[in-house]
PDB file of N, CA and C in Angstrom:
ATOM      1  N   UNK A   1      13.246  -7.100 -24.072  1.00  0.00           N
ATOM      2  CA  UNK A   1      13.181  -6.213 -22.934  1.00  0.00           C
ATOM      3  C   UNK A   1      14.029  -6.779 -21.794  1.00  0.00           C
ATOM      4  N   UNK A   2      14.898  -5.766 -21.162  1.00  0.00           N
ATOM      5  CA  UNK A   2      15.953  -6.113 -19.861  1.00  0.00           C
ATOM      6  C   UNK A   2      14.842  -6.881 -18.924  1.00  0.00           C
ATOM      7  N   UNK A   3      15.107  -7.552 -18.156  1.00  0.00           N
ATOM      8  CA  UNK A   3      14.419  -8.093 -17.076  1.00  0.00           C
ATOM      9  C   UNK A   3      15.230  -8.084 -15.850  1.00  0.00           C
ATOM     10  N   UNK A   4      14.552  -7.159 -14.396  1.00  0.00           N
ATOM     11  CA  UNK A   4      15.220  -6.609 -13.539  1.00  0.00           C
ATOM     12  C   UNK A   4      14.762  -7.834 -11.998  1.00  0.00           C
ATOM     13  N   UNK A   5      15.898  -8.570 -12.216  1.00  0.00           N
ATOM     14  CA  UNK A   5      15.300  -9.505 -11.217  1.00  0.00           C
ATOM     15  C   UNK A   5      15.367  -9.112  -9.700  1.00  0.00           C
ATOM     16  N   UNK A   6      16.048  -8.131  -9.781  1.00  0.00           N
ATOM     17  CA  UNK A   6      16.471  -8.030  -8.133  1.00  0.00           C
ATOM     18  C   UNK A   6      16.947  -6.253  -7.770  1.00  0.00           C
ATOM     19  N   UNK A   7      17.746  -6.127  -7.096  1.00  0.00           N
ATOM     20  CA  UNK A   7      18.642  -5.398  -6.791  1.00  0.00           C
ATOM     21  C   UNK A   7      19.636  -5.183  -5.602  1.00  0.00           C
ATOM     22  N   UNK A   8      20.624  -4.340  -6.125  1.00  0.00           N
ATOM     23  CA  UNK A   8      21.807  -4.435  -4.929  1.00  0.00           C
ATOM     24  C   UNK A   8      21.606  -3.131  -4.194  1.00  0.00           C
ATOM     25  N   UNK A   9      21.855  -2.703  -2.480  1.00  0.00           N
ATOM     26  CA  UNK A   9      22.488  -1.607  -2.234  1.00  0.00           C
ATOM     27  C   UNK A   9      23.829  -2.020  -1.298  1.00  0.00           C
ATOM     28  N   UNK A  10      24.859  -1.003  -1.900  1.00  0.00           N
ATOM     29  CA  UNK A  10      25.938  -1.527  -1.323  1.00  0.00           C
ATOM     30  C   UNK A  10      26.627  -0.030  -0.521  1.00  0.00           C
ATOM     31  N   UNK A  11      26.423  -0.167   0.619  1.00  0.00           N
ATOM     32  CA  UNK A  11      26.218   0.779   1.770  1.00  0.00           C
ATOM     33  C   UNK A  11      28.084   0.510   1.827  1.00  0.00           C
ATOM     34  N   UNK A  12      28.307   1.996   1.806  1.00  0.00           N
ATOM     35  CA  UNK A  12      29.758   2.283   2.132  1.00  0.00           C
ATOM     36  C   UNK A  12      30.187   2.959   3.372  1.00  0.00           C
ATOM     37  N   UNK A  13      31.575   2.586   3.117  1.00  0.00           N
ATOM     38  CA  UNK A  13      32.047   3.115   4.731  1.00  0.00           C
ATOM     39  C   UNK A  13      33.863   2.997   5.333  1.00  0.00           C
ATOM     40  N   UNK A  14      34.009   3.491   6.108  1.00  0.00           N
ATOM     41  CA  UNK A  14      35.820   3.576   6.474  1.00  0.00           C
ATOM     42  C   UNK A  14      35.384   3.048   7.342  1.00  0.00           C
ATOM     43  N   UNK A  15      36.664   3.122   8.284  1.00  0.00           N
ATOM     44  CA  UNK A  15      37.156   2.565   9.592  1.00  0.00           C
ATOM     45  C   UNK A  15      35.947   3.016  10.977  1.00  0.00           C
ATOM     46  N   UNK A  16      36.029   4.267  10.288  1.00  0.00           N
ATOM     47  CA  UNK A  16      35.328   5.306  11.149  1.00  0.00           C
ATOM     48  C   UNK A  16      34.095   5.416  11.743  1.00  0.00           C
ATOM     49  N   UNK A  17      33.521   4.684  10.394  1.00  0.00           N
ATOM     50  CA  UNK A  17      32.510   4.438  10.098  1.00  0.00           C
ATOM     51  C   UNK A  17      31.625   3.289  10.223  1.00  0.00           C
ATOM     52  N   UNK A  18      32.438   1.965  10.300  1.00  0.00           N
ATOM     53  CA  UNK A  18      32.354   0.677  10.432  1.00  0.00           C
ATOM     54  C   UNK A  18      31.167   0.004  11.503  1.00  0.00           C
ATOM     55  N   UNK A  19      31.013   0.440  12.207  1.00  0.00           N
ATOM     56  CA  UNK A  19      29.798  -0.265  13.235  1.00  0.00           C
ATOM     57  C   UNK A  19      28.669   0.811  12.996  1.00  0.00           C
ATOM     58  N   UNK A  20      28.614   1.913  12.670  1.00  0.00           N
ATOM     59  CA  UNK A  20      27.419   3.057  11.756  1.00  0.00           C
ATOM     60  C   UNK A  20      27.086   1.766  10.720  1.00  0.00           C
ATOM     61  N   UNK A  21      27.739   1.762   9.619  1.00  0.00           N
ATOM     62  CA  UNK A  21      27.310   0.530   7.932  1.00  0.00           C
ATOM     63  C   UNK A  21      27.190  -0.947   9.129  1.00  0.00           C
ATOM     64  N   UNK A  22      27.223  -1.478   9.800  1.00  0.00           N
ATOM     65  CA  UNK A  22      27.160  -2.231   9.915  1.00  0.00           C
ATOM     66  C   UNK A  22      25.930  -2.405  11.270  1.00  0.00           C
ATOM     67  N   UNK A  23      25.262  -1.518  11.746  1.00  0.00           N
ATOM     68  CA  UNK A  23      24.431  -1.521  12.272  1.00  0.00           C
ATOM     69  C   UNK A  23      22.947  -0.631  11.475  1.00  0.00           C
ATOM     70  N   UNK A  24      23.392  -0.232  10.353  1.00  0.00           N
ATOM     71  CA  UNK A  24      22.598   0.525   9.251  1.00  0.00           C
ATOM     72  C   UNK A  24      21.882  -0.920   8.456  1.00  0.00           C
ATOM     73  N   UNK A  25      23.044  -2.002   8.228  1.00  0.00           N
ATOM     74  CA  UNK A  25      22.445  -3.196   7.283  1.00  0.00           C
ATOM     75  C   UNK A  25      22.165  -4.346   8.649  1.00  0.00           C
ATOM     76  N   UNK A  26      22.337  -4.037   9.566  1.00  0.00           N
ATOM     77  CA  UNK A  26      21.362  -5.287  10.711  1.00  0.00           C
ATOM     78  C   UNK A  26      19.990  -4.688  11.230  1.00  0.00           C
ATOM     79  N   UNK A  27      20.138  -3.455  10.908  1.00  0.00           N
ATOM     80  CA  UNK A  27      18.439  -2.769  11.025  1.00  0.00           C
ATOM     81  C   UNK A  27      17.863  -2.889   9.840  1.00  0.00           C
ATOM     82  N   UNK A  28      18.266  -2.508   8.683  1.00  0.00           N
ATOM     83  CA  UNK A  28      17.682  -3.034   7.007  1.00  0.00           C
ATOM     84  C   UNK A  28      17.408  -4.522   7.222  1.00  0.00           C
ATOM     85  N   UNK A  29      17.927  -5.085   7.630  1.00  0.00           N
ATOM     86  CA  UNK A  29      17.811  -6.956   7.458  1.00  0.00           C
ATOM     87  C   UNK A  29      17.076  -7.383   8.252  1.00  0.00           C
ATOM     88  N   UNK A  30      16.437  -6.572   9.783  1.00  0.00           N
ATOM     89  CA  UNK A  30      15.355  -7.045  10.427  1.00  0.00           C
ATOM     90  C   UNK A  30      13.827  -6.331  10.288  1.00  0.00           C
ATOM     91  N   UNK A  31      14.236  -5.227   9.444  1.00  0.00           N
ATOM     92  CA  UNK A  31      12.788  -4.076   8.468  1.00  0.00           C
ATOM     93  C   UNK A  31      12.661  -5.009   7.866  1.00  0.00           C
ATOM     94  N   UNK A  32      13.191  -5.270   6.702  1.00  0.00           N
ATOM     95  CA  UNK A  32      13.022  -5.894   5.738  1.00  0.00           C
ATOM     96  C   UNK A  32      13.606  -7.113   5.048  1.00  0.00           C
ATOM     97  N   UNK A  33      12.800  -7.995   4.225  1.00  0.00           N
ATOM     98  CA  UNK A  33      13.056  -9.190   3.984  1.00  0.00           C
ATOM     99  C   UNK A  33      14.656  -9.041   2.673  1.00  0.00           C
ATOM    100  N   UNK A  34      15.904  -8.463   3.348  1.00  0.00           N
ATOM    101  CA  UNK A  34      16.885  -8.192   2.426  1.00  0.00           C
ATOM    102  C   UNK A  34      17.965  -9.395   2.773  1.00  0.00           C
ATOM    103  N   UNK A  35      18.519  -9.794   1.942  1.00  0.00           N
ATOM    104  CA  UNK A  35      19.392 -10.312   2.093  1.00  0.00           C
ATOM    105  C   UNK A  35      21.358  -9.680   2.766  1.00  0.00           C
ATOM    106  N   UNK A  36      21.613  -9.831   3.644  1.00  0.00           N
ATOM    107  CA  UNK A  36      22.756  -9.171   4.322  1.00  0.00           C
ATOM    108  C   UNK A  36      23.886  -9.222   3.567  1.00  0.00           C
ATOM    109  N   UNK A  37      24.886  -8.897   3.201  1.00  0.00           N
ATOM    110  CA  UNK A  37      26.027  -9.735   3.267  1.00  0.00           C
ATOM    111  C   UNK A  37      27.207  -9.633   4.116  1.00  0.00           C
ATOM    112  N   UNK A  38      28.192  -9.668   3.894  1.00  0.00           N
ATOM    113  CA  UNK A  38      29.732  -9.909   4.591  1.00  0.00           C
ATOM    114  C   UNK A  38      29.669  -7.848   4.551  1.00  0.00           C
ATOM    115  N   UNK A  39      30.049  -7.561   5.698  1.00  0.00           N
ATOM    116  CA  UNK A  39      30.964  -6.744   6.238  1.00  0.00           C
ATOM    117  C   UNK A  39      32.306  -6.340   5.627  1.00  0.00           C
ATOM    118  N   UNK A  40      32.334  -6.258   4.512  1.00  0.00           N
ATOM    119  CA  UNK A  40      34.036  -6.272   3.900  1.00  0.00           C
ATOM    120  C   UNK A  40      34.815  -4.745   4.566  1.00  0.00           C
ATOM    121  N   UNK A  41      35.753  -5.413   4.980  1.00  0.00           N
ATOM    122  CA  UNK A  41      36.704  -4.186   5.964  1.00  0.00           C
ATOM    123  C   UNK A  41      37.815  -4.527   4.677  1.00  0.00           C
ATOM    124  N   UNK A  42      37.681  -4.416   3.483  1.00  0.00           N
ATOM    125  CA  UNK A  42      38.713  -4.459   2.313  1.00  0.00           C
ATOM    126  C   UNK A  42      38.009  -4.165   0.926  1.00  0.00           C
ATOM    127  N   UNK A  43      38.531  -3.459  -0.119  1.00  0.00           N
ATOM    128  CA  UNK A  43      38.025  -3.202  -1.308  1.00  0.00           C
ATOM    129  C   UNK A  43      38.002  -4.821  -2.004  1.00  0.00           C
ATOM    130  N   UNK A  44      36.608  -4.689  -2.684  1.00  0.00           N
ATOM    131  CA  UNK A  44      35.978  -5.793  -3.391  1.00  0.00           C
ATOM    132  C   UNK A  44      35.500  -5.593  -4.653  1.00  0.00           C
ATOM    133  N   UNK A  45      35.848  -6.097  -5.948  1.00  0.00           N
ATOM    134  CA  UNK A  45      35.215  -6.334  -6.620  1.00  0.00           C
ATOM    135  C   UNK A  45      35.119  -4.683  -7.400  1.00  0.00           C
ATOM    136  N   UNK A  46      34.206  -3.710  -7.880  1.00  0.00           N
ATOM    137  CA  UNK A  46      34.318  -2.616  -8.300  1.00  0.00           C
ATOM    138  C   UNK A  46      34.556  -1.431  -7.596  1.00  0.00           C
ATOM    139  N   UNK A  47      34.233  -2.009  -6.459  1.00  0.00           N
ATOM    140  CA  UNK A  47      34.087  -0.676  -4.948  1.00  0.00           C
ATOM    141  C   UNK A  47      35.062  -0.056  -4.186  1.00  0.00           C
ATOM    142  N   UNK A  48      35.352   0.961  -4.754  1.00  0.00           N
ATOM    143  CA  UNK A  48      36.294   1.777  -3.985  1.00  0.00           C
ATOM    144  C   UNK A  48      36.831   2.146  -2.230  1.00  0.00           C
ATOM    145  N   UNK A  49      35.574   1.859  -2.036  1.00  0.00           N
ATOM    146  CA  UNK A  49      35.580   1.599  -0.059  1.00  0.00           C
ATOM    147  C   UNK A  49      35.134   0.185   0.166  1.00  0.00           C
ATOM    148  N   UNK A  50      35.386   0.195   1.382  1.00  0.00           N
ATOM    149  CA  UNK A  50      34.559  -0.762   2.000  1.00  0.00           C
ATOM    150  C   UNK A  50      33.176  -1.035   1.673  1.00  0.00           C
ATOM    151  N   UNK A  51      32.641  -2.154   2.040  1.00  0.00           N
ATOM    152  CA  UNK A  51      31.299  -2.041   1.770  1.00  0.00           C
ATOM    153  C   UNK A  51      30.466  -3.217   2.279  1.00  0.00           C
ATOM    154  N   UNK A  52      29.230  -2.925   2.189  1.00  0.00           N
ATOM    155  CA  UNK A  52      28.819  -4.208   2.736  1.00  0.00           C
ATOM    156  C   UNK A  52      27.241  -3.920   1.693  1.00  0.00           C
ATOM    157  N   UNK A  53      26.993  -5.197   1.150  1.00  0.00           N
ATOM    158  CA  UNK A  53      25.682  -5.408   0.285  1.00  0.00           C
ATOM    159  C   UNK A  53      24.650  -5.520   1.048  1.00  0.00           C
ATOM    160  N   UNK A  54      23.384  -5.096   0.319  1.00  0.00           N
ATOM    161  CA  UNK A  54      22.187  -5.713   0.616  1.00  0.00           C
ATOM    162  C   UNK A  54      21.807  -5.615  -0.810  1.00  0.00           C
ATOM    163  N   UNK A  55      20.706  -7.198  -0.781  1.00  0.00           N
ATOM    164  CA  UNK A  55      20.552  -7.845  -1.535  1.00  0.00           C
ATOM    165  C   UNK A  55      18.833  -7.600  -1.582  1.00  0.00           C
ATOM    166  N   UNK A  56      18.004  -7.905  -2.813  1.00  0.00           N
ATOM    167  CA  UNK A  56      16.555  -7.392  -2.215  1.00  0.00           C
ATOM    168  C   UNK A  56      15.589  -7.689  -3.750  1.00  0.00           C
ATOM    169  N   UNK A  57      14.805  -8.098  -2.961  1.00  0.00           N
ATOM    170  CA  UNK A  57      13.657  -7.959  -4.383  1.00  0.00           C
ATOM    171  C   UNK A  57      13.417  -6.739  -5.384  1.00  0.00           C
ATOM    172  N   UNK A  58      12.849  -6.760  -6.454  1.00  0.00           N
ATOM    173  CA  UNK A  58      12.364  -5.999  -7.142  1.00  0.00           C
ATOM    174  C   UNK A  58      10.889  -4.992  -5.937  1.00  0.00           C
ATOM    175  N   UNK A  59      10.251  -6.042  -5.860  1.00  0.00           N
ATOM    176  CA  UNK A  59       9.138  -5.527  -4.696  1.00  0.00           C
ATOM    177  C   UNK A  59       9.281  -4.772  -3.883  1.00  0.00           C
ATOM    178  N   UNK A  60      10.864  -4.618  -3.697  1.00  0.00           N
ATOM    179  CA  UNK A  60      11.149  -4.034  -2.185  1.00  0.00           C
ATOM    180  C   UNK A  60      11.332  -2.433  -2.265  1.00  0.00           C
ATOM    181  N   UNK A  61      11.789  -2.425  -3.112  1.00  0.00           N
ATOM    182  CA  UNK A  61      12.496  -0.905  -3.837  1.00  0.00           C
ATOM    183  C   UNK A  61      11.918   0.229  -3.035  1.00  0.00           C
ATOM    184  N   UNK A  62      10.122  -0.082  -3.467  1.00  0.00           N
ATOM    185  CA  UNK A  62       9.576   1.361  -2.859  1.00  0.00           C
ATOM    186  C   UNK A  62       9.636   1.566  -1.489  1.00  0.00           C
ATOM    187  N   UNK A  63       9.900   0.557  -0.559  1.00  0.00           N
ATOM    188  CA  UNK A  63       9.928   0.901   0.295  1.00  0.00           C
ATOM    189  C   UNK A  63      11.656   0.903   1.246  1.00  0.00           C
ATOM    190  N   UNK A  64      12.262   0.091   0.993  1.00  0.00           N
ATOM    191  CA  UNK A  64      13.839  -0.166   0.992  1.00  0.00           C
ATOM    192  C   UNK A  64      14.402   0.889   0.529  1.00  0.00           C
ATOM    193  N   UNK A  65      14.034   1.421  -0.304  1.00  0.00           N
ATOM    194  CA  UNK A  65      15.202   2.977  -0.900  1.00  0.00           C
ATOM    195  C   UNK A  65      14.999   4.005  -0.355  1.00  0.00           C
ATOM    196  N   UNK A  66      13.468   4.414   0.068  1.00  0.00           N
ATOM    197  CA  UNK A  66      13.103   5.311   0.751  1.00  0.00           C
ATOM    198  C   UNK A  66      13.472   5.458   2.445  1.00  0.00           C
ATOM    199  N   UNK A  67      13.787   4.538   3.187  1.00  0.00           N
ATOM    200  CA  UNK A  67      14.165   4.114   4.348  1.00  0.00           C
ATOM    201  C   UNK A  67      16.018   4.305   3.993  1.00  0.00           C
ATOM    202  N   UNK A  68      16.064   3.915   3.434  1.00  0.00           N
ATOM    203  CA  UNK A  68      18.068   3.956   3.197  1.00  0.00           C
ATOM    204  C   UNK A  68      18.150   5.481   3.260  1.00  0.00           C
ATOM    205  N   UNK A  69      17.092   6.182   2.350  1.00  0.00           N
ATOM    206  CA  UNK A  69      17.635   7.735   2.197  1.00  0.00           C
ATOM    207  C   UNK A  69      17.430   8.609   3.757  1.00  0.00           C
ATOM    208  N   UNK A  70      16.341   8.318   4.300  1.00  0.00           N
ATOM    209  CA  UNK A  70      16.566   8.328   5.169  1.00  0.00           C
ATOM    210  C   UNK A  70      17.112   7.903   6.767  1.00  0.00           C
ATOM    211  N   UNK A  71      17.801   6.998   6.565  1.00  0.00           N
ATOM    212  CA  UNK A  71      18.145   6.401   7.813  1.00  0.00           C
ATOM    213  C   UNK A  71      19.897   5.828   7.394  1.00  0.00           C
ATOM    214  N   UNK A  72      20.296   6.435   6.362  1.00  0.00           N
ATOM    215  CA  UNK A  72      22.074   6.063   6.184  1.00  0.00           C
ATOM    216  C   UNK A  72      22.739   6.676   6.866  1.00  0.00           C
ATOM    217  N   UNK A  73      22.414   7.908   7.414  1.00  0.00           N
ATOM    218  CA  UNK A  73      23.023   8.807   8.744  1.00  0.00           C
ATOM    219  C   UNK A  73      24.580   9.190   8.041  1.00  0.00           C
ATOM    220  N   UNK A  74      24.527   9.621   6.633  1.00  0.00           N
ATOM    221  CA  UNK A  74      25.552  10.446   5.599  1.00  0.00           C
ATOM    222  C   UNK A  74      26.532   9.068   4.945  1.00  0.00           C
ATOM    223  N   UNK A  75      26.102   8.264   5.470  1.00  0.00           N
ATOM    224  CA  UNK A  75      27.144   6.613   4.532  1.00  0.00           C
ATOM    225  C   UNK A  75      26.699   7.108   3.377  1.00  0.00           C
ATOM    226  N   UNK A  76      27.423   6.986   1.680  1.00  0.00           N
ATOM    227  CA  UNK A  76      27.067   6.713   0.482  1.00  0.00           C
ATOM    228  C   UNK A  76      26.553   5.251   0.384  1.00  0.00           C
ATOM    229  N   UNK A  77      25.168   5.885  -0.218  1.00  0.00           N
ATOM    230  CA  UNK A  77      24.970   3.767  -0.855  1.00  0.00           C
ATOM    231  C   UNK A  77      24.517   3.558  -2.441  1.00  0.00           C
ATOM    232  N   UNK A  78      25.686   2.867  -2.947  1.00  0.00           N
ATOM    233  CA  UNK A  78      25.108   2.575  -4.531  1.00  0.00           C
ATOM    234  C   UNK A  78      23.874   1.799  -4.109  1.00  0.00           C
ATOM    235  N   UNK A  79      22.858   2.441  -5.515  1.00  0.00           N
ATOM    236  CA  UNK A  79      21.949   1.228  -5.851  1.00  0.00           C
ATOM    237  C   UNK A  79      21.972   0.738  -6.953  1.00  0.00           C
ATOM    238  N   UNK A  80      21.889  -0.371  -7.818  1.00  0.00           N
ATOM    239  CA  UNK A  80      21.737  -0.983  -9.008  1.00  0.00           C
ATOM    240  C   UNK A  80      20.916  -1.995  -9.153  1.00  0.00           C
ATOM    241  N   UNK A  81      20.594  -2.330 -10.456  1.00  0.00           N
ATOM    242  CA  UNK A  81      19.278  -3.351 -10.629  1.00  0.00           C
ATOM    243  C   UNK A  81      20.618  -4.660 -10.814  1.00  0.00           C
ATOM    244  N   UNK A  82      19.767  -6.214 -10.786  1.00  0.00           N
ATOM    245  CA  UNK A  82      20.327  -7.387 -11.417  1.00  0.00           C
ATOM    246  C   UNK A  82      19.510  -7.744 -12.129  1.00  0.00           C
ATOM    247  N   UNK A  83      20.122  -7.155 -13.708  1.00  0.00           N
ATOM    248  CA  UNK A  83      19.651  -7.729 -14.882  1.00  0.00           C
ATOM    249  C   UNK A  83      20.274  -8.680 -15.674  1.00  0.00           C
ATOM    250  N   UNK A  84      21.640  -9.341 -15.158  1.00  0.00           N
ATOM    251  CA  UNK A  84      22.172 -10.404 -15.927  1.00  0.00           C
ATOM    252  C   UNK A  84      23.571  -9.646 -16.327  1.00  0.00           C
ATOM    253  N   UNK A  85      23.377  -8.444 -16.664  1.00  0.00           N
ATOM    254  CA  UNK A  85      24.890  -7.887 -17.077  1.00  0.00           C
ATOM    255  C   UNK A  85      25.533  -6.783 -16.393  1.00  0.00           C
ATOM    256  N   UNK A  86      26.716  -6.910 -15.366  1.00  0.00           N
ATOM    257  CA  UNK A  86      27.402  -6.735 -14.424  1.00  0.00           C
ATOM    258  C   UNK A  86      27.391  -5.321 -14.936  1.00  0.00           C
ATOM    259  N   UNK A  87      28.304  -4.809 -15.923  1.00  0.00           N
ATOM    260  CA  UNK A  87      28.981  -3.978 -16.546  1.00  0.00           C
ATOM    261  C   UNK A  87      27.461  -2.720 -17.031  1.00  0.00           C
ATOM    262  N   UNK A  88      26.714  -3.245 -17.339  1.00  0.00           N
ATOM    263  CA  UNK A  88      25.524  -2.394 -17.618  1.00  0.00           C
ATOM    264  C   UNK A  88      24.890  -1.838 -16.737  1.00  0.00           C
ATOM    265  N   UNK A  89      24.758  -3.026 -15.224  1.00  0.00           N
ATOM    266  CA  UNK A  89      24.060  -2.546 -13.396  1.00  0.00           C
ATOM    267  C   UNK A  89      24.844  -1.506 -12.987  1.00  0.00           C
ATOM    268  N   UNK A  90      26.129  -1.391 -12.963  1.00  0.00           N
ATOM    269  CA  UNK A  90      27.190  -0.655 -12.048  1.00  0.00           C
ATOM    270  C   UNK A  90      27.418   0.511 -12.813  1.00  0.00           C
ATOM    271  N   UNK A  91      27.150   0.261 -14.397  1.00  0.00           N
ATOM    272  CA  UNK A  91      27.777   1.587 -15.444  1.00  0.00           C
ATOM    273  C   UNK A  91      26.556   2.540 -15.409  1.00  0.00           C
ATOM    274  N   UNK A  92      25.633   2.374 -16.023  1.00  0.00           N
ATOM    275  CA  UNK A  92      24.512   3.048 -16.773  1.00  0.00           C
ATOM    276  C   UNK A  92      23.501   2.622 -15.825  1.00  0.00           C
ATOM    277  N   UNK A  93      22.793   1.335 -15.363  1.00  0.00           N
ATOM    278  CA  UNK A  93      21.674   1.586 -14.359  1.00  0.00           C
ATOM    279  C   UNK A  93      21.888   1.886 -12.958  1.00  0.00           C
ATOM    280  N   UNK A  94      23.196   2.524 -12.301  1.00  0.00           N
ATOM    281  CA  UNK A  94      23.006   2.404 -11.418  1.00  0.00           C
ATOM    282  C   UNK A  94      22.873   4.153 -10.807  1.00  0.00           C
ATOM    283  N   UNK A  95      22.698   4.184  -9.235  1.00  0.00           N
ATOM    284  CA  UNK A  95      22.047   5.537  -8.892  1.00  0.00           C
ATOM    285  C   UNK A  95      22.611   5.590  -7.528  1.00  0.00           C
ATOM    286  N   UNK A  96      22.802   6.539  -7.000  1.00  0.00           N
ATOM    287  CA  UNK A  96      23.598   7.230  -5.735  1.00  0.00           C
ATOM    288  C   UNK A  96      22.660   7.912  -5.039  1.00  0.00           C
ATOM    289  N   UNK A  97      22.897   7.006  -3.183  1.00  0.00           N
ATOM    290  CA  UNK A  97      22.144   8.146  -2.292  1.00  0.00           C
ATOM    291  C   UNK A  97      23.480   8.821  -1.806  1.00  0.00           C
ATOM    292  N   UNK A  98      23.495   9.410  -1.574  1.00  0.00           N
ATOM    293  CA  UNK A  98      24.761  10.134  -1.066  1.00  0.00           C
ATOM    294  C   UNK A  98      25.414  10.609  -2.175  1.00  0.00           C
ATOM    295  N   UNK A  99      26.509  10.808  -1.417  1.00  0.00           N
ATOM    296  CA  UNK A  99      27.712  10.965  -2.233  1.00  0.00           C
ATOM    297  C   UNK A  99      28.196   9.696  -3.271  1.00  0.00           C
ATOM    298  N   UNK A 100      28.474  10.200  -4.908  1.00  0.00           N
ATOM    299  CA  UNK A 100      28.911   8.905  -6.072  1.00  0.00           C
ATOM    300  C   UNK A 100      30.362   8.650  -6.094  1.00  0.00           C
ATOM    301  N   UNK A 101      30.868   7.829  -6.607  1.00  0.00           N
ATOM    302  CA  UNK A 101      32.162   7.135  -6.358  1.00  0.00           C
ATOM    303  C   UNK A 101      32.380   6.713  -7.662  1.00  0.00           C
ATOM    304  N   UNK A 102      33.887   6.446  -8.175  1.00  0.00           N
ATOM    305  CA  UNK A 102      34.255   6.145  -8.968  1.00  0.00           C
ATOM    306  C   UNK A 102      34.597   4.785  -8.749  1.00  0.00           C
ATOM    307  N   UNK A 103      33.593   3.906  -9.841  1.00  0.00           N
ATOM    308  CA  UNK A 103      33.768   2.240  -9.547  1.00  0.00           C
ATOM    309  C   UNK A 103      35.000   1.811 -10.797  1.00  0.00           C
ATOM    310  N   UNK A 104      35.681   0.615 -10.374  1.00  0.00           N
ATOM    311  CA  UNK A 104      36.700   0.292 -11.187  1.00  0.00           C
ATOM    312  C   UNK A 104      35.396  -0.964 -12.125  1.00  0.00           C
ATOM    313  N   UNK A 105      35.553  -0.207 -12.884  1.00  0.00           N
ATOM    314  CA  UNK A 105      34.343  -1.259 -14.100  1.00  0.00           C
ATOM    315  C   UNK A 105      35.220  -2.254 -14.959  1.00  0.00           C
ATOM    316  N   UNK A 106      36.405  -2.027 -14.325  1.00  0.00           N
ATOM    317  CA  UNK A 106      37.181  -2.955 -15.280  1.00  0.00           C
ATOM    318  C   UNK A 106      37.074  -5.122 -14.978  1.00  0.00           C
ATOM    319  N   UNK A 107      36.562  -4.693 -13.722  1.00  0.00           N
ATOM    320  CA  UNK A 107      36.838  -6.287 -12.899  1.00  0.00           C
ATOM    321  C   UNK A 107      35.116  -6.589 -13.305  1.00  0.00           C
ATOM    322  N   UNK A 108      33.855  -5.718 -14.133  1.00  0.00           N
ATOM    323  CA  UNK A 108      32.916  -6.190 -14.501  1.00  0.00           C
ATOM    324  C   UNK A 108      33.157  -7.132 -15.491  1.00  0.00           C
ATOM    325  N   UNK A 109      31.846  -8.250 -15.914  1.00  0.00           N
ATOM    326  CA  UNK A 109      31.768  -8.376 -17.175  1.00  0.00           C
ATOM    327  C   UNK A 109      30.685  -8.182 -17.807  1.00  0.00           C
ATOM    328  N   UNK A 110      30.860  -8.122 -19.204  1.00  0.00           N
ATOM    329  CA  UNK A 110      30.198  -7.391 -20.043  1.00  0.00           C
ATOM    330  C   UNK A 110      28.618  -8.108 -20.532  1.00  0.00           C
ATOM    331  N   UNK A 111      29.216  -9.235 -20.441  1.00  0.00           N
ATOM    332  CA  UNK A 111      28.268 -10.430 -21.089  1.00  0.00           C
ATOM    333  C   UNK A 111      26.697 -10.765 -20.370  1.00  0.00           C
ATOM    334  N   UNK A 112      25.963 -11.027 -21.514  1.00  0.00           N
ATOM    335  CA  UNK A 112      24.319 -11.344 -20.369  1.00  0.00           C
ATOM    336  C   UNK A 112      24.255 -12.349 -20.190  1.00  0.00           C
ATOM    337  N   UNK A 113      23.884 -12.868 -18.565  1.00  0.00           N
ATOM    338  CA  UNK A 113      24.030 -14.158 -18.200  1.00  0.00           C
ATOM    339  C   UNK A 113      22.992 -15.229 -18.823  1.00  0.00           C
TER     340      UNK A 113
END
């Protein structure tokens, strides 16, 4: 059985948009016990926009996802589980508040950690 240790939401955003996602994940990070990350004002990794992570328990979900849907003020935010395999979180488990995006799955890997 997969084992879902965590999860990501990775709150998107333009230029335009930039202090909206970035005052969206410093209010998530003082609600809740999430981990922040970097502000990326550059494409990273599978993500077609900008983006900036939050990082978060399994525990958190019910209440962390429900607060994102309401309080993203129209940002798209992937969500995905961390189960060990990159390519499986971003492909097949993952889920869209907003608007979905086409991730480059090519820079995943496939393998379980």
């Amino acid at each position: 059985m997969v084992r879902i240790s965590g999860y990501h939401a990775h709150v998107y955003f333009d230029a335009a948009t930039l202090e909206q996602a970035r005052a969206l994940c410093e209010d998530a990070a003082k609600r809740f016990p999430v981990k922040m990350g970097r502000v990326h004002e550059r494409l990273i990794g599978p993500h077609p926009c900008w983006s900036c992570q939050l990082a978060f328990r399994a525990d958190l979900f019910a209440g962390l996802v429900p607060w994102l849907m309401l309080n993203r003020g129209g940002l798209d935010v992937l969500l995905h589980p961390i189960t060990g395999n990159e390519l499986r979180d971003h492909r097949d488990c993952a889920m869209w508040i907003g608007r979905s995006h086409v991730l480059d799955l090519s820079v995943l890997d496939d393998a379980e950690d």
